[in-house]
C-alpha atoms as a PDB file:
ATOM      1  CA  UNK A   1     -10.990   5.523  -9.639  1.00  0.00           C
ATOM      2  CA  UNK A   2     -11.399   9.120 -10.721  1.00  0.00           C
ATOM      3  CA  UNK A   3     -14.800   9.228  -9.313  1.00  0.00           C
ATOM      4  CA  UNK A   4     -14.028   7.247  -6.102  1.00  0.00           C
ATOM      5  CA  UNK A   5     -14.691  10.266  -3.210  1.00  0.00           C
ATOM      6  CA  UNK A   6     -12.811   8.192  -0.821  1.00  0.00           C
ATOM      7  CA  UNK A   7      -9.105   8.055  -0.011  1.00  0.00           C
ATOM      8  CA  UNK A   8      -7.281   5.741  -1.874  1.00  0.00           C
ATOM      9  CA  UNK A   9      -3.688   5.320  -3.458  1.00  0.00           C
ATOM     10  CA  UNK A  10      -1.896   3.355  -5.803  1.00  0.00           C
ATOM     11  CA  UNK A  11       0.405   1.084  -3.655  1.00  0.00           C
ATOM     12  CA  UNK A  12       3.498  -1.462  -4.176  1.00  0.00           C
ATOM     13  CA  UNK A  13       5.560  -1.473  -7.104  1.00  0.00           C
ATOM     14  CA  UNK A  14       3.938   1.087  -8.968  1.00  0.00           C
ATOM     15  CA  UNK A  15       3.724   3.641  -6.193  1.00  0.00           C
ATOM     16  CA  UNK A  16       6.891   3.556  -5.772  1.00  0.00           C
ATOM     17  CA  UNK A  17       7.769   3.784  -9.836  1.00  0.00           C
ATOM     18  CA  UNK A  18       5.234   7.155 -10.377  1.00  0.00           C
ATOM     19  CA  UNK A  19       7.233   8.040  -6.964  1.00  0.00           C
ATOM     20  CA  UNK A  20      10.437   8.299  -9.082  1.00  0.00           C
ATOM     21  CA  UNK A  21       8.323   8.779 -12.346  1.00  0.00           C
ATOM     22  CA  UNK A  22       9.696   6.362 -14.437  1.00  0.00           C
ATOM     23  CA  UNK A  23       9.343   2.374 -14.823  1.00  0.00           C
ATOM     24  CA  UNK A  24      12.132   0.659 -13.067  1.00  0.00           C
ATOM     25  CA  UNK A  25      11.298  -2.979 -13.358  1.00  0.00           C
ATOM     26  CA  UNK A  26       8.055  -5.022 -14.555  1.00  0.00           C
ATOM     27  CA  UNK A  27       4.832  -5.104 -12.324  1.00  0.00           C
ATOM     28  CA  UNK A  28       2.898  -8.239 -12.320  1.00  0.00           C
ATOM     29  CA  UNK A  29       0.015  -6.748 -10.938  1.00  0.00           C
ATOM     30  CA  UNK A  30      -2.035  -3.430  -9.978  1.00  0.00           C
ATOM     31  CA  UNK A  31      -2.665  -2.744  -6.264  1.00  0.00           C
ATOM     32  CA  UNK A  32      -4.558   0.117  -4.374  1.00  0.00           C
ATOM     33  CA  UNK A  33      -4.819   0.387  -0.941  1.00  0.00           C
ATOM     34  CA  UNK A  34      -7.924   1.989   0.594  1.00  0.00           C
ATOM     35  CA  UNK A  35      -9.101   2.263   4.554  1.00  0.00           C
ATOM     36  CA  UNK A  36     -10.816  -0.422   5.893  1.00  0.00           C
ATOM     37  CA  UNK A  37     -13.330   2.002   6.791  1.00  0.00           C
ATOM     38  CA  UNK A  38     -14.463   2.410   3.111  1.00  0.00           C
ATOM     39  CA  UNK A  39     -14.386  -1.331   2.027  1.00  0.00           C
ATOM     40  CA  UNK A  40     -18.234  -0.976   1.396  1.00  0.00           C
ATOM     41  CA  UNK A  41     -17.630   1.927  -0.744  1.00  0.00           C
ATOM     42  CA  UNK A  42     -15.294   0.163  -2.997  1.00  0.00           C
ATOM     43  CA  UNK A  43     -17.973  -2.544  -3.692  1.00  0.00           C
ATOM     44  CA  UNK A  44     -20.272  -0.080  -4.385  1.00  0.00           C
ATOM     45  CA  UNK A  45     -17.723   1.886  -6.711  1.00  0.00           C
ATOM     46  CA  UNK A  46     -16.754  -0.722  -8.771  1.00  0.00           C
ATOM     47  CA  UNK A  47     -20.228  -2.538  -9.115  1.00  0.00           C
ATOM     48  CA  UNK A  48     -20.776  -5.512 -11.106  1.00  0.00           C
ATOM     49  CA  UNK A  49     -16.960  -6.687 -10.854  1.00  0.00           C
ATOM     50  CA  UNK A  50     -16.841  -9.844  -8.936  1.00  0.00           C
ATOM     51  CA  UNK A  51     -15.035  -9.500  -5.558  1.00  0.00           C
ATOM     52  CA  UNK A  52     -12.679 -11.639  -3.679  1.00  0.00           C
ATOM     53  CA  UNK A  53     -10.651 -12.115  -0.181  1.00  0.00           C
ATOM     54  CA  UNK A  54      -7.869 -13.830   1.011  1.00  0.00           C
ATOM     55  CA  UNK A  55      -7.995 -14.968   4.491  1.00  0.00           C
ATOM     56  CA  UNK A  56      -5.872 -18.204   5.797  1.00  0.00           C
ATOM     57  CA  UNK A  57      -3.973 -18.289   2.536  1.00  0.00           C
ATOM     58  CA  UNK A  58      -7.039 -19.268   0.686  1.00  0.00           C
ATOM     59  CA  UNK A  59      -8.805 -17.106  -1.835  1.00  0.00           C
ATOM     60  CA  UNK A  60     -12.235 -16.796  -1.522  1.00  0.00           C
ATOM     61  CA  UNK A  61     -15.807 -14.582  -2.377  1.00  0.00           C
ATOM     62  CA  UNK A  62     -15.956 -11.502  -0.612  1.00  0.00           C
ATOM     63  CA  UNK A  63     -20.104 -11.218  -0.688  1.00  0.00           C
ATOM     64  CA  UNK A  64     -21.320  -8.168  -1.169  1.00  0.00           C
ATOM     65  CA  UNK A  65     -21.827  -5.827   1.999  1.00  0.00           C
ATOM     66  CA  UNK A  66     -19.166  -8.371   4.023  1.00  0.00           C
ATOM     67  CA  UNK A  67     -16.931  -6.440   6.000  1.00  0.00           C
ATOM     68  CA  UNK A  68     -13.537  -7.647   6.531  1.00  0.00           C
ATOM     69  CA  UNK A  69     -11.886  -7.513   9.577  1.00  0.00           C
ATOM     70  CA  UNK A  70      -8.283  -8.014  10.725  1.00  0.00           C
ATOM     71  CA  UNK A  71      -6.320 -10.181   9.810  1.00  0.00           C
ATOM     72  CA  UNK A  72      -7.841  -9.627   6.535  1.00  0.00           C
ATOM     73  CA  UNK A  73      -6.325  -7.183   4.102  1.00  0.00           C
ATOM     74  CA  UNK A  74      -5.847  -8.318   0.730  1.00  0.00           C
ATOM     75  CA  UNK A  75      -8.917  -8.233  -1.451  1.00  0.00           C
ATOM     76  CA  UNK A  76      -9.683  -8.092  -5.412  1.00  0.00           C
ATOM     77  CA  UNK A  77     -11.815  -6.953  -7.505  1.00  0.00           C
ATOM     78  CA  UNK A  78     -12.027  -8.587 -10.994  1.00  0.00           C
ATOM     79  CA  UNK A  79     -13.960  -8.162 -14.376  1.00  0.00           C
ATOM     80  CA  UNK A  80     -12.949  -9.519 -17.838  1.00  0.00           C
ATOM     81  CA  UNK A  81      -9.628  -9.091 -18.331  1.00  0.00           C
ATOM     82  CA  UNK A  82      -8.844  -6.456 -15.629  1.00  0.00           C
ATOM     83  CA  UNK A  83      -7.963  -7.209 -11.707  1.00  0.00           C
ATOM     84  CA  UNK A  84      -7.050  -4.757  -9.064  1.00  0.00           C
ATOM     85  CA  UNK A  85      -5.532  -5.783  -5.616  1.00  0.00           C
ATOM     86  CA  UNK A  86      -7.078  -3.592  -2.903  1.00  0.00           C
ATOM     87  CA  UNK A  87      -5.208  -3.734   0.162  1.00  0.00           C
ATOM     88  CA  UNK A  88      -7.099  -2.524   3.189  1.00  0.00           C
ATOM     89  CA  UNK A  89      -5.383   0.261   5.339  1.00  0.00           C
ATOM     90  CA  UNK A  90      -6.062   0.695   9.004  1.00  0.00           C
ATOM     91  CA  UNK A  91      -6.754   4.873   9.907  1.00  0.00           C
ATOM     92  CA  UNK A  92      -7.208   6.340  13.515  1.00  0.00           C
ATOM     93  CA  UNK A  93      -8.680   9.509  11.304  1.00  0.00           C
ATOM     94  CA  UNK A  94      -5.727  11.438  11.647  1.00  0.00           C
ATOM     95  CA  UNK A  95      -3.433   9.275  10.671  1.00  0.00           C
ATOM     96  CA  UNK A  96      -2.745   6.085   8.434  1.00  0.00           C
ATOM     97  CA  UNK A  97      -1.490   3.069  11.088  1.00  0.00           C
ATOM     98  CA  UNK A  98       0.976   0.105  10.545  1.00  0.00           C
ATOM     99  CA  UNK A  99      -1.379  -2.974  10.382  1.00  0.00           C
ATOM    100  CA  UNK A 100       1.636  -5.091  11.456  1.00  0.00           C
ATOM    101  CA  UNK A 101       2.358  -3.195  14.680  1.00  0.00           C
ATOM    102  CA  UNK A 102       0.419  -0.163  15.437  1.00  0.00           C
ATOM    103  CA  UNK A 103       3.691   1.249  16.821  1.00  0.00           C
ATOM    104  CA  UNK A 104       3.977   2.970  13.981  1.00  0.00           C
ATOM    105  CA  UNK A 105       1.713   5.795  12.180  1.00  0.00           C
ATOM    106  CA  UNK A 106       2.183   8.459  10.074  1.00  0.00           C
ATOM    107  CA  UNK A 107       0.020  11.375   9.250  1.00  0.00           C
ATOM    108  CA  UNK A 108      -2.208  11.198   6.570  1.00  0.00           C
ATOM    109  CA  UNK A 109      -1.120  14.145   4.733  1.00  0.00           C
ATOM    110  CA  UNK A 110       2.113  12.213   4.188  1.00  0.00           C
ATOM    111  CA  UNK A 111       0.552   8.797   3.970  1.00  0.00           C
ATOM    112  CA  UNK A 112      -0.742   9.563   0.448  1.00  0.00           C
ATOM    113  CA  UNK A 113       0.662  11.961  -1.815  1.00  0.00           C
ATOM    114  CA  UNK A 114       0.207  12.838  -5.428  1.00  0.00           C
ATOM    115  CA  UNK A 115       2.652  12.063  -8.012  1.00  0.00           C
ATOM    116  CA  UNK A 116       4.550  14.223 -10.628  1.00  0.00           C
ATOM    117  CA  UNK A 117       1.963  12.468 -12.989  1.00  0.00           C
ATOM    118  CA  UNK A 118      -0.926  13.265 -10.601  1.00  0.00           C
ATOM    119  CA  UNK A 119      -1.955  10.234  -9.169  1.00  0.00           C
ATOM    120  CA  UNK A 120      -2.388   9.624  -5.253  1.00  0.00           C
ATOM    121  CA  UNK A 121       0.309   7.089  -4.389  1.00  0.00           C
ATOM    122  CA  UNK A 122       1.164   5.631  -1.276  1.00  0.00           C
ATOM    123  CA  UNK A 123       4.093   7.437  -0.133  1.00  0.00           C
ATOM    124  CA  UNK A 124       7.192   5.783  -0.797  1.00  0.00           C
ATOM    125  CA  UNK A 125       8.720   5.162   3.073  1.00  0.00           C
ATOM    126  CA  UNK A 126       5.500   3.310   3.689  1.00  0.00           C
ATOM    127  CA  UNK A 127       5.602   1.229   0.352  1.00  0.00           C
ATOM    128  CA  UNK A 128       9.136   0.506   1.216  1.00  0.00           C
ATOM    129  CA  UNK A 129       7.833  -0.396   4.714  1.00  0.00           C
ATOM    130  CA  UNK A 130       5.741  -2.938   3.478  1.00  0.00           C
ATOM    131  CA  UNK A 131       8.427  -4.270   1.195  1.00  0.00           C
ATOM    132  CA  UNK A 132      10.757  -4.867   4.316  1.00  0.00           C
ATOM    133  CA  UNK A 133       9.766  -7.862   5.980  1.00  0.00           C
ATOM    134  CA  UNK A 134      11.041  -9.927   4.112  1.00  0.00           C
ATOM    135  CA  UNK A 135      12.354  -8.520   0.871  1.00  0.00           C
ATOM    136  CA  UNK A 136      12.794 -10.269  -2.216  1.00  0.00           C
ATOM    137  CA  UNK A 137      15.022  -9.365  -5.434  1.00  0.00           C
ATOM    138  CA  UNK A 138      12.546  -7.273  -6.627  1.00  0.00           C
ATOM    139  CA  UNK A 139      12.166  -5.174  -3.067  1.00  0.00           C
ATOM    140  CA  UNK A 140      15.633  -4.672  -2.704  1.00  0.00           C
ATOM    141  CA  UNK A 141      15.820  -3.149  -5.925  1.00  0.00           C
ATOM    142  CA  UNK A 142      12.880  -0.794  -5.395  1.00  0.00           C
ATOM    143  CA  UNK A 143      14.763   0.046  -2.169  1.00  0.00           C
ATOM    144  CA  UNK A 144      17.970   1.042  -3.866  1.00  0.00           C
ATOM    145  CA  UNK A 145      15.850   2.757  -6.527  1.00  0.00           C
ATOM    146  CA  UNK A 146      13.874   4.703  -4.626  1.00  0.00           C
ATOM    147  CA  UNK A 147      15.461   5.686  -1.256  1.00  0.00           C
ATOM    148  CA  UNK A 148      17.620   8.580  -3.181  1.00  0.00           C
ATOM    149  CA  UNK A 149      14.538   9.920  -4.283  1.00  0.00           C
ATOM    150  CA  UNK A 150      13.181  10.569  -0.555  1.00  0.00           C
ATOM    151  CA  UNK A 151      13.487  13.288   1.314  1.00  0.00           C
ATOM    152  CA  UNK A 152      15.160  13.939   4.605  1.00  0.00           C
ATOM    153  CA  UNK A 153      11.870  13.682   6.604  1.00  0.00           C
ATOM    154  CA  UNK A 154      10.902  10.181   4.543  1.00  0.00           C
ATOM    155  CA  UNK A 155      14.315   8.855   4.959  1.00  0.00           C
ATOM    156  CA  UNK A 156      14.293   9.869   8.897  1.00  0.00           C
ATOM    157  CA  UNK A 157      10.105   8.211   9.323  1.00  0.00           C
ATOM    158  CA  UNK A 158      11.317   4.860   7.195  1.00  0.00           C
ATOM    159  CA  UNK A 159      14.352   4.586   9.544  1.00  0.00           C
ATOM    160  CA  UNK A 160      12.719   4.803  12.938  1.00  0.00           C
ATOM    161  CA  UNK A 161       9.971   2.933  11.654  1.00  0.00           C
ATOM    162  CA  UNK A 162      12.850   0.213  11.005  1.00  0.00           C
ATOM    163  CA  UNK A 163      13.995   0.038  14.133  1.00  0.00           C
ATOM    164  CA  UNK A 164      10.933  -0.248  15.611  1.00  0.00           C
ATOM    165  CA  UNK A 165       9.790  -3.309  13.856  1.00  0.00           C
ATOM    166  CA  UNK A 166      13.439  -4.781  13.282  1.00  0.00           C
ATOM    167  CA  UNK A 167      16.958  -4.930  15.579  1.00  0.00           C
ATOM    168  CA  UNK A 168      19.316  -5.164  12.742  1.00  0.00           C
ATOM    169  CA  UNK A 169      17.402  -5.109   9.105  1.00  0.00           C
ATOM    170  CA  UNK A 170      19.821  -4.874   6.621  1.00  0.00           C
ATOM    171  CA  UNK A 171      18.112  -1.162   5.631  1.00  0.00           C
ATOM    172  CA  UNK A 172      18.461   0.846   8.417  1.00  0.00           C
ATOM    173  CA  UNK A 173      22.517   0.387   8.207  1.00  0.00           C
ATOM    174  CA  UNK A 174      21.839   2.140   4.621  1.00  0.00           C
ATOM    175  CA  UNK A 175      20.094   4.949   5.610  1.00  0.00           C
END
């Protein structure tokens, strides 16, 4: 991706382990997320991997020049023995949205930030947002791992975003 001159981040477990710079659990998989805007770009980019969509619970070719749409979000991109997730993003411009209720944004400067180890990761109160509906073992431990980490204005976005989407998630009584 170091030539990619579009926004992107890494996202899910791994953002949030270059978040806290060191690796907390396993990772069974690579994911990016990118703006739905530049979905084209992305095909371009990584040209002559074979690309893929899931829409309905069914995984299927994403053609070249296709643009997705919502509900669709999750995409890959595979070749030999590597495979990226790319998870489309939703973006007003100024900020990065919440594809599951546009309630909530944040800016961009604090969607994606860079990393002690200078990659552009999704910023850990959005991973973490993601994580929450409905966590498994593994999200509650990135939760617990990672929420020390964050600072006062993280901790204060991830909790109002919380109770925007939730009444009484078991998170927002921890924070």
């Amino acid at each position: 991706m170091r030539d990619y001159n579009f926004p992107w981040a890494i996202a899910g477990g791994w953002a949030i382990d270059l978040f806290i710079g060191e690796v907390t659990r396993t990772h069974d998989d690579i994911e990016i997320m990118i703006f739905r805007s530049d979905q084209l770009a992305i095909q371009q980019y990584l040209s002559g991997w074979k690309f893929y969509k899931v829409q309905g619970g069914k995984i299927t070719t994403w053609k070249q020049s296709e643009v997705m749409v919502p509900p669709v979000h999750e995409t890959y991109a595979e070749r030999e023995n590597e495979k990226i997730e790319i998870l489309l993003n939703e973006t007003d411009g100024v900020n990065w949205i919440y594809r599951r209720d546009t309630r909530v944004s944040r800016e961009l400067s604090k969607a994606i930030i860079v990393s002690d180890a200078g990659m552009p990761i999704l910023s850990p109160e959005i991973a973490l947002l993601y994580k929450s509906k409905n966590p498994k073992q593994k999200d509650e431990q990135d939760f617990q791992n990672t929420y020390p980490h964050m600072n006062l204005d993280q901790k204060h976005w991830f909790r109002e975003a919380l109770k925007i989407l939730y009444v009484d998630h078991s998170w927002i009584s921890l924070n």
